[in-house]
PDB file of N, CA and C in Angstrom:
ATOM      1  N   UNK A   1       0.855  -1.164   0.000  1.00  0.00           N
ATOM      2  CA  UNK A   1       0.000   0.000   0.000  1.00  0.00           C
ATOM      3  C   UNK A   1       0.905   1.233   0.000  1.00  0.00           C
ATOM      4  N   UNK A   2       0.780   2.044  -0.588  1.00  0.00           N
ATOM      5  CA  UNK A   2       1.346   3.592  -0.737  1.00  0.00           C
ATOM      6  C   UNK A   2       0.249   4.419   0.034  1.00  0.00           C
ATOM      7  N   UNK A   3       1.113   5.373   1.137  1.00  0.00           N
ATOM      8  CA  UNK A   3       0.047   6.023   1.408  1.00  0.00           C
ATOM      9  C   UNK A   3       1.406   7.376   1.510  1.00  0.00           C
ATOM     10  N   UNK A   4       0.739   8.853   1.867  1.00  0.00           N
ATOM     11  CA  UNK A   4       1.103  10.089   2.269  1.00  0.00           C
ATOM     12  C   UNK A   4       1.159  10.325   3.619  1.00  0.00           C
ATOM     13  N   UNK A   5       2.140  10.837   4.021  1.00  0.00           N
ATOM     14  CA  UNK A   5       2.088  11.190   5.593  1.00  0.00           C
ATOM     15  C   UNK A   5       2.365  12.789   5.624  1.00  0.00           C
ATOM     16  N   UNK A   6       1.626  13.269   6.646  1.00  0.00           N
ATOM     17  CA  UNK A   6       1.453  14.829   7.108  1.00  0.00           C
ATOM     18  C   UNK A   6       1.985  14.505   8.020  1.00  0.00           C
ATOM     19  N   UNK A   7       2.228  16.141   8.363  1.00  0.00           N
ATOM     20  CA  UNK A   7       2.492  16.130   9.988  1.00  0.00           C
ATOM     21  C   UNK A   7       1.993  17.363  10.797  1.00  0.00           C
ATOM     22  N   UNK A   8       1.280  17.683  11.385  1.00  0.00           N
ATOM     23  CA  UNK A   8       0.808  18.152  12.734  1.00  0.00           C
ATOM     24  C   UNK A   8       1.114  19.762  12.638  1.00  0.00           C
ATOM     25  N   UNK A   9       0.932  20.906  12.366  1.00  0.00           N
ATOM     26  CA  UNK A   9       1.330  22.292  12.332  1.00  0.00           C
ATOM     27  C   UNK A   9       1.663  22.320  13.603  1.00  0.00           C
ATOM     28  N   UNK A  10       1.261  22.655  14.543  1.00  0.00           N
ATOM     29  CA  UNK A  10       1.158  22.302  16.215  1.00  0.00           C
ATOM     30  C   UNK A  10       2.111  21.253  16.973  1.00  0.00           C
ATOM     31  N   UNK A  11       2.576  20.343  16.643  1.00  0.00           N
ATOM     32  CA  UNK A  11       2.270  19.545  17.437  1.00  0.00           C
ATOM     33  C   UNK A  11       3.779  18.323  16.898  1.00  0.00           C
ATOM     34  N   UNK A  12       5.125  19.090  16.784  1.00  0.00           N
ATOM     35  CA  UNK A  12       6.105  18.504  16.301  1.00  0.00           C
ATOM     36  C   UNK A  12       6.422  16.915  16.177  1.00  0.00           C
ATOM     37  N   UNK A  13       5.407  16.185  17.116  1.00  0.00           N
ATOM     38  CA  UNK A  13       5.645  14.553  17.258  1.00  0.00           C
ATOM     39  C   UNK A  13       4.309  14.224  16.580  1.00  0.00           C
ATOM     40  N   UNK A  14       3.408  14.468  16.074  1.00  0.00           N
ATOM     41  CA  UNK A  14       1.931  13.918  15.420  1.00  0.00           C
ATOM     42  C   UNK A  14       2.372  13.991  13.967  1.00  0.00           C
ATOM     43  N   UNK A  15       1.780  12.835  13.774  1.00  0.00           N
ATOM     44  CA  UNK A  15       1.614  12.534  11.930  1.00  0.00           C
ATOM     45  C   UNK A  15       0.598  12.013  11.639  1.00  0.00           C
ATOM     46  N   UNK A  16       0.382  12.401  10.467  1.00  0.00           N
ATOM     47  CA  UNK A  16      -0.995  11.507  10.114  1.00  0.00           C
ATOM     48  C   UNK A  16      -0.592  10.886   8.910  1.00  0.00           C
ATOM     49  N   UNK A  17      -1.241   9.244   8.569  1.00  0.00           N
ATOM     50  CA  UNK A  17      -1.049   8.832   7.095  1.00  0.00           C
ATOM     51  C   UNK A  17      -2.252   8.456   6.620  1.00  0.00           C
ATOM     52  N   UNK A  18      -2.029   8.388   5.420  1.00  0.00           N
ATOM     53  CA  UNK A  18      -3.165   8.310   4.779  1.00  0.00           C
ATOM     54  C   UNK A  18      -3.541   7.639   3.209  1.00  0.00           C
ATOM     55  N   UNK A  19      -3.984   7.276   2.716  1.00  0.00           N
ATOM     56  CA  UNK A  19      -3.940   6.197   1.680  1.00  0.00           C
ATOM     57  C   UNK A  19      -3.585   7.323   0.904  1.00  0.00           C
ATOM     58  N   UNK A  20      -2.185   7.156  -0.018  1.00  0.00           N
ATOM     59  CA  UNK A  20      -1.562   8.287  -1.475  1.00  0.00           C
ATOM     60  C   UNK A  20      -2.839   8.688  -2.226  1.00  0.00           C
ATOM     61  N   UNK A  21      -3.102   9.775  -2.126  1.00  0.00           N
ATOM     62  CA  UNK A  21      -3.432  10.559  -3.141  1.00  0.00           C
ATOM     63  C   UNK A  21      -5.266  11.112  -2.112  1.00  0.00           C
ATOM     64  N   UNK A  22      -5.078  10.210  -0.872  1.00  0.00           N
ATOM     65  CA  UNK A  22      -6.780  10.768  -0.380  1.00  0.00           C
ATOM     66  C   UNK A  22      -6.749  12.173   0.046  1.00  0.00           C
ATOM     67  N   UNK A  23      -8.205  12.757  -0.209  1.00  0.00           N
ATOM     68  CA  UNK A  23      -8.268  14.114   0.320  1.00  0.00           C
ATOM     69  C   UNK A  23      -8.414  14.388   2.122  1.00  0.00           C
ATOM     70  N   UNK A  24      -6.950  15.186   1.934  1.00  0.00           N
ATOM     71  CA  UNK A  24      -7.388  14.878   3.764  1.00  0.00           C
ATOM     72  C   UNK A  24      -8.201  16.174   4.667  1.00  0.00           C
ATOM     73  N   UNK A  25      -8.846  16.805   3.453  1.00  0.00           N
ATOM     74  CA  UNK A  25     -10.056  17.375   4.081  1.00  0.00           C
ATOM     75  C   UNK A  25     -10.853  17.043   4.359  1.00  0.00           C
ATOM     76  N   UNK A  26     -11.308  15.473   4.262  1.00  0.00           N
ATOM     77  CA  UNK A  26     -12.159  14.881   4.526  1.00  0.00           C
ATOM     78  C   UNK A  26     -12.050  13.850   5.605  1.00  0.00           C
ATOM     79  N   UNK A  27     -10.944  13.876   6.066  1.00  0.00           N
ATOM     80  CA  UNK A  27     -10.767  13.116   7.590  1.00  0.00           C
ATOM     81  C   UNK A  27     -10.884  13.705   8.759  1.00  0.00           C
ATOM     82  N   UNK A  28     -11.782  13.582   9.655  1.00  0.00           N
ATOM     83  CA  UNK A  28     -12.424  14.221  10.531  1.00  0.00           C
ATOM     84  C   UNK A  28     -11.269  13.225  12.320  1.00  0.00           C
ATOM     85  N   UNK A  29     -10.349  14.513  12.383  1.00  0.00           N
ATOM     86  CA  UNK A  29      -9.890  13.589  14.180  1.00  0.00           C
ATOM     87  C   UNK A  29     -10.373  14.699  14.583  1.00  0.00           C
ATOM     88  N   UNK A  30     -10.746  14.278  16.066  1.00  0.00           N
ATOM     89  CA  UNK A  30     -11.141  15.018  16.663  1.00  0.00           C
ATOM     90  C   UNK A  30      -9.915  15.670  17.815  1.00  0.00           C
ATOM     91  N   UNK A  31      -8.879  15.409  17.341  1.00  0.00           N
ATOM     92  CA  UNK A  31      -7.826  15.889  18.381  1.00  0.00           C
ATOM     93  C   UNK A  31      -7.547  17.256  17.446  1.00  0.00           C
ATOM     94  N   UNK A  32      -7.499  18.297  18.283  1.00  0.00           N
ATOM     95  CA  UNK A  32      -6.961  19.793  17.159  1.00  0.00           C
ATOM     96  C   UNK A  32      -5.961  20.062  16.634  1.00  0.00           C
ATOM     97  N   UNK A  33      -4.795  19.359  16.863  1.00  0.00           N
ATOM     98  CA  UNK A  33      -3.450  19.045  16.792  1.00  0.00           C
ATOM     99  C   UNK A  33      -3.592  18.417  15.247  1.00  0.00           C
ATOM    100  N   UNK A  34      -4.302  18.482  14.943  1.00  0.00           N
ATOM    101  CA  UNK A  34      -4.481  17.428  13.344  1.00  0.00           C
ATOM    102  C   UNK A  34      -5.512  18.342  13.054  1.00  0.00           C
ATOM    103  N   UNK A  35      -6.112  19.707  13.244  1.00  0.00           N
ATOM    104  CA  UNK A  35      -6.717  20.132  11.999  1.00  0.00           C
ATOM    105  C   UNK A  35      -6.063  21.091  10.813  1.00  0.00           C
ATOM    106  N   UNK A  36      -4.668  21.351  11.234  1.00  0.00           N
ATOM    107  CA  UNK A  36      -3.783  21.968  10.482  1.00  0.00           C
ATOM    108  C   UNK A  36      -2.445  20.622  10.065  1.00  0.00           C
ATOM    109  N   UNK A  37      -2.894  20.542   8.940  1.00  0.00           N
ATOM    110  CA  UNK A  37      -1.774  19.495   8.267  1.00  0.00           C
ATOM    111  C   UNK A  37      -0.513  20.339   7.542  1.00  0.00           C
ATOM    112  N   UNK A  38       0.708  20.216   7.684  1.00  0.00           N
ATOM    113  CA  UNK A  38       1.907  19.435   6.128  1.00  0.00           C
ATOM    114  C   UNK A  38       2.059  18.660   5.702  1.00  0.00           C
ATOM    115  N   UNK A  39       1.866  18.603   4.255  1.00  0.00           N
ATOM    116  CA  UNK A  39       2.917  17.503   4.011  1.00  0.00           C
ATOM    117  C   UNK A  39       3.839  17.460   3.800  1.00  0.00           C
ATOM    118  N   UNK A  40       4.338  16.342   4.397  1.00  0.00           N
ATOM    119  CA  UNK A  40       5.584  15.524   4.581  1.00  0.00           C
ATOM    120  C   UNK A  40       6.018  14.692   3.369  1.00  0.00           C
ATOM    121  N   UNK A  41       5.523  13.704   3.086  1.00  0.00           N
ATOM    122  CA  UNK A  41       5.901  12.412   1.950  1.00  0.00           C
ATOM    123  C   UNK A  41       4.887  12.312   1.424  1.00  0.00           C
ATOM    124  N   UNK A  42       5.181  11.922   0.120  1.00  0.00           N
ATOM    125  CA  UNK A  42       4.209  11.443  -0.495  1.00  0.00           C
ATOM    126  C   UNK A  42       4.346   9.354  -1.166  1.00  0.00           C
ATOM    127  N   UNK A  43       3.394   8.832  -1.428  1.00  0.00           N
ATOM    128  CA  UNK A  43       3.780   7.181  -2.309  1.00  0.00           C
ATOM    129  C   UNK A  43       4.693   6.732  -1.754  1.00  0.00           C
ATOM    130  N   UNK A  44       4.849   6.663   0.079  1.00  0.00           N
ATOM    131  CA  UNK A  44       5.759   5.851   0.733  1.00  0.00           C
ATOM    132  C   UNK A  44       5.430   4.303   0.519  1.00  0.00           C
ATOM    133  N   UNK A  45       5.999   3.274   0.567  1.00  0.00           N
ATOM    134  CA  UNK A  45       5.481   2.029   0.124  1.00  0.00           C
ATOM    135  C   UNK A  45       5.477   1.597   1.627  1.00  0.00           C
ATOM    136  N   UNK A  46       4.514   0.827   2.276  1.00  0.00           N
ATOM    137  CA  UNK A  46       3.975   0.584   3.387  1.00  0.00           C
ATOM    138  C   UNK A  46       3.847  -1.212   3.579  1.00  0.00           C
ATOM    139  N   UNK A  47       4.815  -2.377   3.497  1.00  0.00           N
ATOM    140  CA  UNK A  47       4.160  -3.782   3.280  1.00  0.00           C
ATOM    141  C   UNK A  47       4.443  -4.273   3.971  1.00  0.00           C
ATOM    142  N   UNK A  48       4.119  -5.903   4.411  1.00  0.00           N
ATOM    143  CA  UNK A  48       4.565  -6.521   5.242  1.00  0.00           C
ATOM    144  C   UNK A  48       4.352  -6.192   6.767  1.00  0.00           C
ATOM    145  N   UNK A  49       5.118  -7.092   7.931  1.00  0.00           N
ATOM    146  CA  UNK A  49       4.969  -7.032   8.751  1.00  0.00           C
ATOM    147  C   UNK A  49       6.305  -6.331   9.705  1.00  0.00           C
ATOM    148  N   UNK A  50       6.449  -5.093   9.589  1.00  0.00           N
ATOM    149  CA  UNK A  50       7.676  -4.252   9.601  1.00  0.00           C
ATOM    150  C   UNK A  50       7.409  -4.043  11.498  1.00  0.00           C
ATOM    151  N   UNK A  51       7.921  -3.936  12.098  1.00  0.00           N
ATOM    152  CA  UNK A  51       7.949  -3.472  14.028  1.00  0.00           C
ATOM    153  C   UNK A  51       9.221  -3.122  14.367  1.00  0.00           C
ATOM    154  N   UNK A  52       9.444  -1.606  14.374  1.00  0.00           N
ATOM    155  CA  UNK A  52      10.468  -0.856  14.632  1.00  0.00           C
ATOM    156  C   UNK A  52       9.809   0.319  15.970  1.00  0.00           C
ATOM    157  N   UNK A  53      10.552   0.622  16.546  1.00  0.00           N
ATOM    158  CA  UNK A  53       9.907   1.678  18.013  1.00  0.00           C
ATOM    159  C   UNK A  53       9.453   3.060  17.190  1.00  0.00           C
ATOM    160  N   UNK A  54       8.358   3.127  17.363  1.00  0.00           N
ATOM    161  CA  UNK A  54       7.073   4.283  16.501  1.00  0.00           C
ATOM    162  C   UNK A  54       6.567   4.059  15.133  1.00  0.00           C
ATOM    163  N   UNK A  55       6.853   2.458  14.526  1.00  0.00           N
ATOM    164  CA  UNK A  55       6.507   1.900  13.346  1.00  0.00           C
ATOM    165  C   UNK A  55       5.897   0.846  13.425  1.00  0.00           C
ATOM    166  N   UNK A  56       5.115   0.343  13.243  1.00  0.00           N
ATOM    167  CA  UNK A  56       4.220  -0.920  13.131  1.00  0.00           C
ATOM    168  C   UNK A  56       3.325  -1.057  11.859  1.00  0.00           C
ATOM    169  N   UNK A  57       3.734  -1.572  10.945  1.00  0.00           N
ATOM    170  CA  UNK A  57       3.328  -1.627   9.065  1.00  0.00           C
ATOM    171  C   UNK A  57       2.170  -2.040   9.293  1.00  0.00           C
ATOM    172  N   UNK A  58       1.976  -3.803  10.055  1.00  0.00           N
ATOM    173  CA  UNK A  58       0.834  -4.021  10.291  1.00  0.00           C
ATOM    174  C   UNK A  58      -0.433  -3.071  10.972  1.00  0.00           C
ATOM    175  N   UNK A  59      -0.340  -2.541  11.925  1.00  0.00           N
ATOM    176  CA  UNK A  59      -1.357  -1.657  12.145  1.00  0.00           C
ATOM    177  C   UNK A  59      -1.603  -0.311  11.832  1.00  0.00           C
ATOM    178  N   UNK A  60      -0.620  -0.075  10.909  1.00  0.00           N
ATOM    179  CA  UNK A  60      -0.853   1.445   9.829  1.00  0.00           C
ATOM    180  C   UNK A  60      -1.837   0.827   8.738  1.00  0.00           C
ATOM    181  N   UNK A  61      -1.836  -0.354   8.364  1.00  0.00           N
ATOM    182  CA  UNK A  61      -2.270  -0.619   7.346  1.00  0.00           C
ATOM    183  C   UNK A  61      -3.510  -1.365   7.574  1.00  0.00           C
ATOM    184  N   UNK A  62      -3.891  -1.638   8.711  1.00  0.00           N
ATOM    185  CA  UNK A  62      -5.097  -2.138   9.518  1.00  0.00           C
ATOM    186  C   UNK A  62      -5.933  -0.640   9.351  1.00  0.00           C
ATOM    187  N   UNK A  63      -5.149   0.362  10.205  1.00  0.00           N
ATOM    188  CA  UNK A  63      -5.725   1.396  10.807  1.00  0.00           C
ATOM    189  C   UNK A  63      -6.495   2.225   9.734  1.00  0.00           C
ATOM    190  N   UNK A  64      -5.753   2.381   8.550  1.00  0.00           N
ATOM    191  CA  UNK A  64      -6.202   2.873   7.199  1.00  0.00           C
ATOM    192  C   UNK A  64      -7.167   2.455   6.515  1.00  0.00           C
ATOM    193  N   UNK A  65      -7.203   0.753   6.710  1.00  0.00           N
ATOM    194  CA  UNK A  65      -8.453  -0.011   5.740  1.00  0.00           C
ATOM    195  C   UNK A  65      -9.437   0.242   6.334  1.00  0.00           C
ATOM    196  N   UNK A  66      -9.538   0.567   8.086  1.00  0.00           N
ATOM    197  CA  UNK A  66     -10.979   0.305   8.648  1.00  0.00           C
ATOM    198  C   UNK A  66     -11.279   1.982   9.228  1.00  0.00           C
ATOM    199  N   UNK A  67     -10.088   2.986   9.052  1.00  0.00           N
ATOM    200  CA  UNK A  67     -10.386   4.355   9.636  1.00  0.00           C
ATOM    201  C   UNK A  67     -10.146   5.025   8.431  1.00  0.00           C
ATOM    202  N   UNK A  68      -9.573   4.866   7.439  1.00  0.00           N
ATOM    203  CA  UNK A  68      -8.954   5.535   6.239  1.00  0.00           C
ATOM    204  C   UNK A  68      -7.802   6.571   6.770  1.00  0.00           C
ATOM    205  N   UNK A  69      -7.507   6.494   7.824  1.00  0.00           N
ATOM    206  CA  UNK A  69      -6.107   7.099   8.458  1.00  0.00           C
ATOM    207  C   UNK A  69      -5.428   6.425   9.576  1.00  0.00           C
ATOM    208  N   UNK A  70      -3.881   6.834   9.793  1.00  0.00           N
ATOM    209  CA  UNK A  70      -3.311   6.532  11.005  1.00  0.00           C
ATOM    210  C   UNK A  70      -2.430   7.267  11.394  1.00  0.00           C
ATOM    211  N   UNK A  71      -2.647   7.453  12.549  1.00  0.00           N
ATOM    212  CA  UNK A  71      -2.019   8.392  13.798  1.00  0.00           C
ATOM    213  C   UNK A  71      -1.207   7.861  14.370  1.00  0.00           C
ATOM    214  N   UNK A  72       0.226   8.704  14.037  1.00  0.00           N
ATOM    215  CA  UNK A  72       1.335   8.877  14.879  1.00  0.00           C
ATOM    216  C   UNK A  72       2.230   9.349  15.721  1.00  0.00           C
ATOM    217  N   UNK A  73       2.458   9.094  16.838  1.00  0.00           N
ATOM    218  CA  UNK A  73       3.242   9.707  18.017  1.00  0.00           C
ATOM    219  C   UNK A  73       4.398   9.501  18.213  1.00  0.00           C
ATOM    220  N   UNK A  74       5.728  10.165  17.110  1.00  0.00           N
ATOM    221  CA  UNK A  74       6.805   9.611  17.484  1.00  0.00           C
ATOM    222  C   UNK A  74       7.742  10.736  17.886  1.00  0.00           C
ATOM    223  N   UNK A  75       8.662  10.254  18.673  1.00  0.00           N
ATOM    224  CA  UNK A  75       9.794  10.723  19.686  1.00  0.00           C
ATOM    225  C   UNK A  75      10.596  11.898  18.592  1.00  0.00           C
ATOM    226  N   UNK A  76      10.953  10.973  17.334  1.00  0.00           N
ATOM    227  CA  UNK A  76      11.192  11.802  16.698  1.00  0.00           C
ATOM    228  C   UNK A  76      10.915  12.135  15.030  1.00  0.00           C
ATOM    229  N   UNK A  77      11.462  13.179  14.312  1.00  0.00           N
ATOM    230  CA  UNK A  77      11.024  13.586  12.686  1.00  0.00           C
ATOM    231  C   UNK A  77      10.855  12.298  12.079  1.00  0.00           C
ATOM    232  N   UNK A  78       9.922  11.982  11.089  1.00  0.00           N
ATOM    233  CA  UNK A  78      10.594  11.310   9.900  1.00  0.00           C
ATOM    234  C   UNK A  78      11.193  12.206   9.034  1.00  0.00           C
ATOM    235  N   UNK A  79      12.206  11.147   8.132  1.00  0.00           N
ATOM    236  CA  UNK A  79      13.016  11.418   7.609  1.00  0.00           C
ATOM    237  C   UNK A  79      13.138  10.883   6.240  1.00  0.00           C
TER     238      UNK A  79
END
């Protein structure tokens, strides 16, 4: 899966991803920290069963099929 990741105007450790190319005016969090997006990346390739500390492939890609987004809290930038 390719998806886009933002990140947080506010809020230097929040990201959001999101299936490549969706409109993310149309994803509703209710945390405010996510109503001002950047983007960050775009057509990152997302597969398998990847578990690194603030990465988990499997449940980005869970989180997306059944929320159409996923929320991240990491320590530090991606890069």
């Amino acid at each position: 899966m390719k998806i886009d990741i933002y990140k947080s105007a506010t809020s230097s450790n929040k990201y959001l991803s999101v299936l490549a190319g969706s409109d993310i005016s149309k994803v509703d969090i209710p945390d405010p920290d996510y109503a001002k997006l950047i983007h960050q990346a775009s057509a990152i390739d997302v597969e398998g069963d990847v578990h690194q500390p603030g990465y988990d492939s499997g449940l980005i890609l869970k989180d997306i099929q059944q929320h159409g987004y996923h929320l991240h809290h990491v320590k530090r930038a991606f890069s």
